[in-house]
Protein backbone atom coordinates (compact mmCIF):
# COMPACT_ATOMS: atom_id res chain seq x y z
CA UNK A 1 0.00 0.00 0.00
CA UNK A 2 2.48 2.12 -1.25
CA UNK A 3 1.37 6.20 -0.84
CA UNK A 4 -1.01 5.54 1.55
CA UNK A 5 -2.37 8.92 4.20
CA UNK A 6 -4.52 6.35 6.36
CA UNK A 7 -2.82 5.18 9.24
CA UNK A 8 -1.15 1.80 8.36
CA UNK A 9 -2.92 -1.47 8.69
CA UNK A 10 -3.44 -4.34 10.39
CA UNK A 11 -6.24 -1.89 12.26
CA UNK A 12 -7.61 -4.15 15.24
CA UNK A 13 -10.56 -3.61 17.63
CA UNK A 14 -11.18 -3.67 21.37
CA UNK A 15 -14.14 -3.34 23.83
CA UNK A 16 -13.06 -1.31 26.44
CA UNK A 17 -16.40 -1.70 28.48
CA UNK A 18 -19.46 0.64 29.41
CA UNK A 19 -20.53 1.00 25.71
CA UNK A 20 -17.01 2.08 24.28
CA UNK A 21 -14.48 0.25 21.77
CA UNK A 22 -11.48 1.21 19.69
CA UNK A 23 -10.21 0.31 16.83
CA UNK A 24 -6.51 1.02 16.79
CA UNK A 25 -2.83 0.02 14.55
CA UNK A 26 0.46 -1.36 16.71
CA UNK A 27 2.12 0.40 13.65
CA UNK A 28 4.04 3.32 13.97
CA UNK A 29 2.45 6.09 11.91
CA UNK A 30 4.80 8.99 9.89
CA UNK A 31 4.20 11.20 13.20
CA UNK A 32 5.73 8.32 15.34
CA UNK A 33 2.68 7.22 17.24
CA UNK A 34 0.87 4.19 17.78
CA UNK A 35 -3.03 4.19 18.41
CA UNK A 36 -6.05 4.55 18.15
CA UNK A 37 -7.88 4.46 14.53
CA UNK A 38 -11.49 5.15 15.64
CA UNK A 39 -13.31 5.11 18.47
CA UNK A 40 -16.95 4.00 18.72
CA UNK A 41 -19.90 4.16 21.05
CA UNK A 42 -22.67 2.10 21.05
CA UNK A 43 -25.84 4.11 22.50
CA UNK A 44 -27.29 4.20 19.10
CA UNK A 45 -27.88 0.37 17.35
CA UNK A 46 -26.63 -1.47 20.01
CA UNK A 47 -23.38 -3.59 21.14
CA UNK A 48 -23.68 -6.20 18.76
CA UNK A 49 -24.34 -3.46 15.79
CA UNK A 50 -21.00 -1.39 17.09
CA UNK A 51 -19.13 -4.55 17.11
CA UNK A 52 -19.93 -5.24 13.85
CA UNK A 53 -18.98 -1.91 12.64
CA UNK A 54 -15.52 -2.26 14.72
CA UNK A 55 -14.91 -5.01 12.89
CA UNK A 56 -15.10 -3.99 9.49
CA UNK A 57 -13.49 -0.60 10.33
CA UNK A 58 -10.63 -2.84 11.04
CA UNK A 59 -10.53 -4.77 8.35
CA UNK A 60 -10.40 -1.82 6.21
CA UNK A 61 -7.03 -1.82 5.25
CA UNK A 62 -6.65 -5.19 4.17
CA UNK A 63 -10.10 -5.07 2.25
CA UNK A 64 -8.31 -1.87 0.14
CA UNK A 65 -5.11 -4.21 -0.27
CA UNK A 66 -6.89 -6.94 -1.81
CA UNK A 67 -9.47 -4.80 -3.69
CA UNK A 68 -6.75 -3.33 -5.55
CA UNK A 69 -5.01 -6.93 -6.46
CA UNK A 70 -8.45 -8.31 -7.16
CA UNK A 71 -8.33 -5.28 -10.24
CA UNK A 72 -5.12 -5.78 -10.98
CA UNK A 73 -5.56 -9.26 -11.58
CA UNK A 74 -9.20 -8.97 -12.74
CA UNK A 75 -7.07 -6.42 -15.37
CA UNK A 76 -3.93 -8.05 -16.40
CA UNK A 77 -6.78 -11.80 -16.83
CA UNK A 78 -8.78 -9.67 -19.39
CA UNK A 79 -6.74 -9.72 -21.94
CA UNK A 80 -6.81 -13.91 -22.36
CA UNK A 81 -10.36 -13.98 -22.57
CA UNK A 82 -11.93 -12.92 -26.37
CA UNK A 83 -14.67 -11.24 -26.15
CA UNK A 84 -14.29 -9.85 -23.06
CA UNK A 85 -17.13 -10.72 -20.34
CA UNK A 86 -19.92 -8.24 -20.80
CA UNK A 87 -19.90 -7.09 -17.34
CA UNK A 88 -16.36 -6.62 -16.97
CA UNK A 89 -15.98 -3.17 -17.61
CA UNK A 90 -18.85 -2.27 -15.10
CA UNK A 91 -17.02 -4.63 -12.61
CA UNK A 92 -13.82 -2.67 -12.81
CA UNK A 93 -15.50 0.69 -12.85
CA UNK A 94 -17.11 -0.31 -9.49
CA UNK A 95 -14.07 -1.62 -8.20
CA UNK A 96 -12.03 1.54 -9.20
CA UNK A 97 -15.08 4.20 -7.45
CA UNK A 98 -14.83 2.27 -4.43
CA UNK A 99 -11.06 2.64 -4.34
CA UNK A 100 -11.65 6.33 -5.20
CA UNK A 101 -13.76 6.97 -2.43
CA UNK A 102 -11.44 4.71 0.14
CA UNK A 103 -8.72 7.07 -0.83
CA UNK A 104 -10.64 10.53 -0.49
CA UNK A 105 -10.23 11.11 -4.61
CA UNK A 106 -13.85 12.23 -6.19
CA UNK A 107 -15.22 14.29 -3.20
């Protein structure tokens, strides 16, 4: 994840107890610290709903890594298949606007 401004992955989460949890990175960021990504409360949808949302905050990261191999591969595969899948250049499009908006470009 080369030229990445979000704080490095592998993001993790923790309940920390009366309705709070964190999401946080053991990696040192460019300003030198170490912490917390997000944090969450859960008075509105309830535990379970915030620790669902924890959890895919902190996957984030590696769901960006892997979107952006899945088009490069998706990409590079193209070109052995004649025609072309229908659908593929919707696919990437989608791919590439969800990328966009992961990385702040199109707002």
């Amino acid at each position: 994840m080369t030229n990445q401004k979000h704080t490095p992955g592998p993001w993790h989460y923790h309940y920390e107890g009366f309705n709070q949890m964190s999401v946080y990175s053991n990696v040192q960021t460019k300003c030198g610290s170490k912490g917390v990504v997000n944090h969450l409360s859960f008075y509105a949808g309830g535990e379970d709903e915030q620790k669902a949302n924890a959890r895919l905050i902190a996957a984030a990261p590696e769901i960006l890594f892997m979107l952006k191999e899945a088009r490069d591969f998706i990409s590079e595969e193209a070109i052995n298949y004649d025609p072309i899948p229908e659908s593929l250049p919707s696919i990437l499009d989608d791919i590439n606007s969800a990328i966009d908006k992961a990385e702040g470009r199109g707002e």
